[in-house]
Protein backbone atom coordinates (compact mmCIF):
# COMPACT_ATOMS: atom_id res chain seq x y z
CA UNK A 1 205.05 -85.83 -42.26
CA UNK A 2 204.40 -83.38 -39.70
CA UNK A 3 206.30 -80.32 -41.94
CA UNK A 4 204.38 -81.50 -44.80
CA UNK A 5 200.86 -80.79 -42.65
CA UNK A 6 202.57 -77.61 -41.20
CA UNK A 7 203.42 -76.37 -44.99
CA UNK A 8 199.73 -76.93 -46.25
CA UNK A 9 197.97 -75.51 -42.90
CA UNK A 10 200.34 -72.10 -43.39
CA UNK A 11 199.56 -72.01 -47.08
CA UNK A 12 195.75 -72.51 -46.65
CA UNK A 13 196.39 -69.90 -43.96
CA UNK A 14 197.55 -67.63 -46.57
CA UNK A 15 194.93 -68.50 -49.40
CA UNK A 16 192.15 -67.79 -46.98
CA UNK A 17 193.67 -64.61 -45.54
CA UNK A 18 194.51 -63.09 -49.20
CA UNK A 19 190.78 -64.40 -50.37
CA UNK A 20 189.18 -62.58 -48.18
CA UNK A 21 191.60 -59.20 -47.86
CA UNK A 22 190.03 -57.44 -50.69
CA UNK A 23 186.70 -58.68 -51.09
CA UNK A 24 184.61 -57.24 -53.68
CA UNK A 25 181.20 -58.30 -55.26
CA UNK A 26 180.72 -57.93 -58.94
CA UNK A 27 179.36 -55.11 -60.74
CA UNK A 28 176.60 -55.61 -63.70
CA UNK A 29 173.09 -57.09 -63.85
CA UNK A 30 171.76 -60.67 -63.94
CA UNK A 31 168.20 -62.27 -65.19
CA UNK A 32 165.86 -63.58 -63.15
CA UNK A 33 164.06 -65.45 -65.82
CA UNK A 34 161.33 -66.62 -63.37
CA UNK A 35 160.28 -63.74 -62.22
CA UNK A 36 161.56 -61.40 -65.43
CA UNK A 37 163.39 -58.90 -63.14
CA UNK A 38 166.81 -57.68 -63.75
CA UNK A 39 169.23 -56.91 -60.51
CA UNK A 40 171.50 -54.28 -61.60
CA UNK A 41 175.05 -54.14 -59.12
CA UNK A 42 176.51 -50.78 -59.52
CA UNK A 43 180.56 -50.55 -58.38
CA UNK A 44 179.45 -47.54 -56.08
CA UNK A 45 177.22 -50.49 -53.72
CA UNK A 46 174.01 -49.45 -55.35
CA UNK A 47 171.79 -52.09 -55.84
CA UNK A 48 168.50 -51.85 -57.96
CA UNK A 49 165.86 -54.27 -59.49
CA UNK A 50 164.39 -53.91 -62.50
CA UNK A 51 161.65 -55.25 -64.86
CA UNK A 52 162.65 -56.44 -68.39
CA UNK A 53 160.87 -53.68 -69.57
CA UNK A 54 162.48 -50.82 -68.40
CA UNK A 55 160.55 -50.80 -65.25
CA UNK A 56 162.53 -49.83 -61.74
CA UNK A 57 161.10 -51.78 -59.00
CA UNK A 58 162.94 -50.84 -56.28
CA UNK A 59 166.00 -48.74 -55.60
CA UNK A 60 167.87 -50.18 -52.66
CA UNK A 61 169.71 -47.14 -51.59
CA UNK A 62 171.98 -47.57 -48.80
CA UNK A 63 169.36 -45.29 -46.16
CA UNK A 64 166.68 -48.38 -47.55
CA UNK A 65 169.11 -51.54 -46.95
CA UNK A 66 170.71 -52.76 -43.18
CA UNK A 67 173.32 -55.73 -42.55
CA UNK A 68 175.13 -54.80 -45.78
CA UNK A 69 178.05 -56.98 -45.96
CA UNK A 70 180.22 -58.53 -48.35
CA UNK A 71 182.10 -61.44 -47.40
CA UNK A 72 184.25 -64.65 -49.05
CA UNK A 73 183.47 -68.18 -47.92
CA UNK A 74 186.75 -70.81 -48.59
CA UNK A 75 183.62 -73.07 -50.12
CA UNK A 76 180.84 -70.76 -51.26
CA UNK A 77 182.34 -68.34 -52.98
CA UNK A 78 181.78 -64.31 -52.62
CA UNK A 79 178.73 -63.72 -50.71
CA UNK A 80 176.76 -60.15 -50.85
CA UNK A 81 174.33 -59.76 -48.17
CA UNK A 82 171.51 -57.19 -46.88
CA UNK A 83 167.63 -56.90 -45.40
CA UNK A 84 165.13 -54.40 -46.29
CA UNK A 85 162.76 -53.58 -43.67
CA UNK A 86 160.57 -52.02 -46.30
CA UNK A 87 160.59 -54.89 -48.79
CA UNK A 88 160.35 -57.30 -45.46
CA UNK A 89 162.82 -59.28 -47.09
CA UNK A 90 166.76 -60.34 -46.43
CA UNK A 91 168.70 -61.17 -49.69
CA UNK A 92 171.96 -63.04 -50.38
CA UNK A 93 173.80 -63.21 -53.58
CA UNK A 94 176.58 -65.77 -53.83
CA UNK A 95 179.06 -65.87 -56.67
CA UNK A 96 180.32 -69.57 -56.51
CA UNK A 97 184.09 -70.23 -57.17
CA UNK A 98 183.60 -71.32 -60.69
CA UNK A 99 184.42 -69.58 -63.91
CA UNK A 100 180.23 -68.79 -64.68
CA UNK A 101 179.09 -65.77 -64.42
CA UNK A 102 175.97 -66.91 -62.92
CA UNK A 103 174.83 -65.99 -59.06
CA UNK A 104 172.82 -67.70 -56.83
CA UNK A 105 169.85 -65.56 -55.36
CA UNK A 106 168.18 -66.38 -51.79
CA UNK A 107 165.51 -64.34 -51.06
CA UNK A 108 163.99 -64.72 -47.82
CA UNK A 109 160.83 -62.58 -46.72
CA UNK A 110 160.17 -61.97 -42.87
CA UNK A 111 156.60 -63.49 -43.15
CA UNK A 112 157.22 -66.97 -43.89
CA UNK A 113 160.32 -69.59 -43.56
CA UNK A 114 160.24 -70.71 -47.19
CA UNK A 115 162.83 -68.85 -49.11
CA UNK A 116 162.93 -67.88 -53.12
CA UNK A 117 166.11 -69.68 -54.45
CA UNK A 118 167.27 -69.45 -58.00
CA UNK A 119 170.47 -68.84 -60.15
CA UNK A 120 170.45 -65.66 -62.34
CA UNK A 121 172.40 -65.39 -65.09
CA UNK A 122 174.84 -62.23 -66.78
CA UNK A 123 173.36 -60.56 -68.84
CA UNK A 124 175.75 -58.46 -71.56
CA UNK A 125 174.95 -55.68 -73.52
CA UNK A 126 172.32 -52.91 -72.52
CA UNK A 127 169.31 -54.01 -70.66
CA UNK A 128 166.63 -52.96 -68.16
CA UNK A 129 167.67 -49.34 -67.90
CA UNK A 130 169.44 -48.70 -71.10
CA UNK A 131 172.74 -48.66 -69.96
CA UNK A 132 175.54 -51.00 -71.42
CA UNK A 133 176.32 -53.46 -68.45
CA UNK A 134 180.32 -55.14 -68.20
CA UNK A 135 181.28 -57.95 -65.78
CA UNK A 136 183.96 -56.54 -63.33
CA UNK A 137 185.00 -59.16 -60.72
């Protein structure tokens, strides 16, 4: 019994140590239908939010954005991370360890302690700024 525990406490060990070695965030843009903006992930960490019609609404640009971190949580999933000081907002993107291509978003603004929560979905094909976006994960 006791090399049966040790076996599953080295490979869970492993798991969570090759999990979180190379951990990226995926590149494309997702639909917020309530608020009909479009958050475009580029694979060079730019970040930008767009209205459905063609609109840019903000640029996060890295000189723009502090706390930028990407992380992996065993039970979340891949977590990206990052405050604005000029939005007055921190934001958190979490791609759960399912097969959708769905994120959660959890937006929460320095003036008040109730957060904006909702799950955005893919979106394929050209959208908000033309350009044809592809899932990479």
């Amino acid at each position: 019994m006791k090399k049966f525990i040790t076996i599953l406490l080295v490979l869970g060990l492993a798991v969570t140590t090759v999990f979180a070695a190379d951990t990226e965030f995926p590149t494309g843009k997702w639909l917020d239908s309530n608020w009909d903006g479009i958050w475009e992930f580029g694979i060079d960490k730019t970040i930008k939010l767009w209205k459905t019609d063609g609109e840019l609404v903000y640029n996060f640009t890295q000189d723009k954005i502090t706390d930028y971190k990407v992380s992996a949580d065993p039970t979340k999933g891949v977590i990206l991370s990052f405050s604005c000081a000029e939005t007055e907002r921190s934001y958190q993107f979490i791609k759960p360890l399912t097969l959708s291509t769905d994120l959660e978003l959890i937006v929460n603004p320095d003036w008040t302690t109730e957060d904006y929560e909702t799950t955005i979905k893919f979106q394929l094909g050209s959208s908000a700024s033309g350009e044809t976006a592809d899932l990479e994960i």
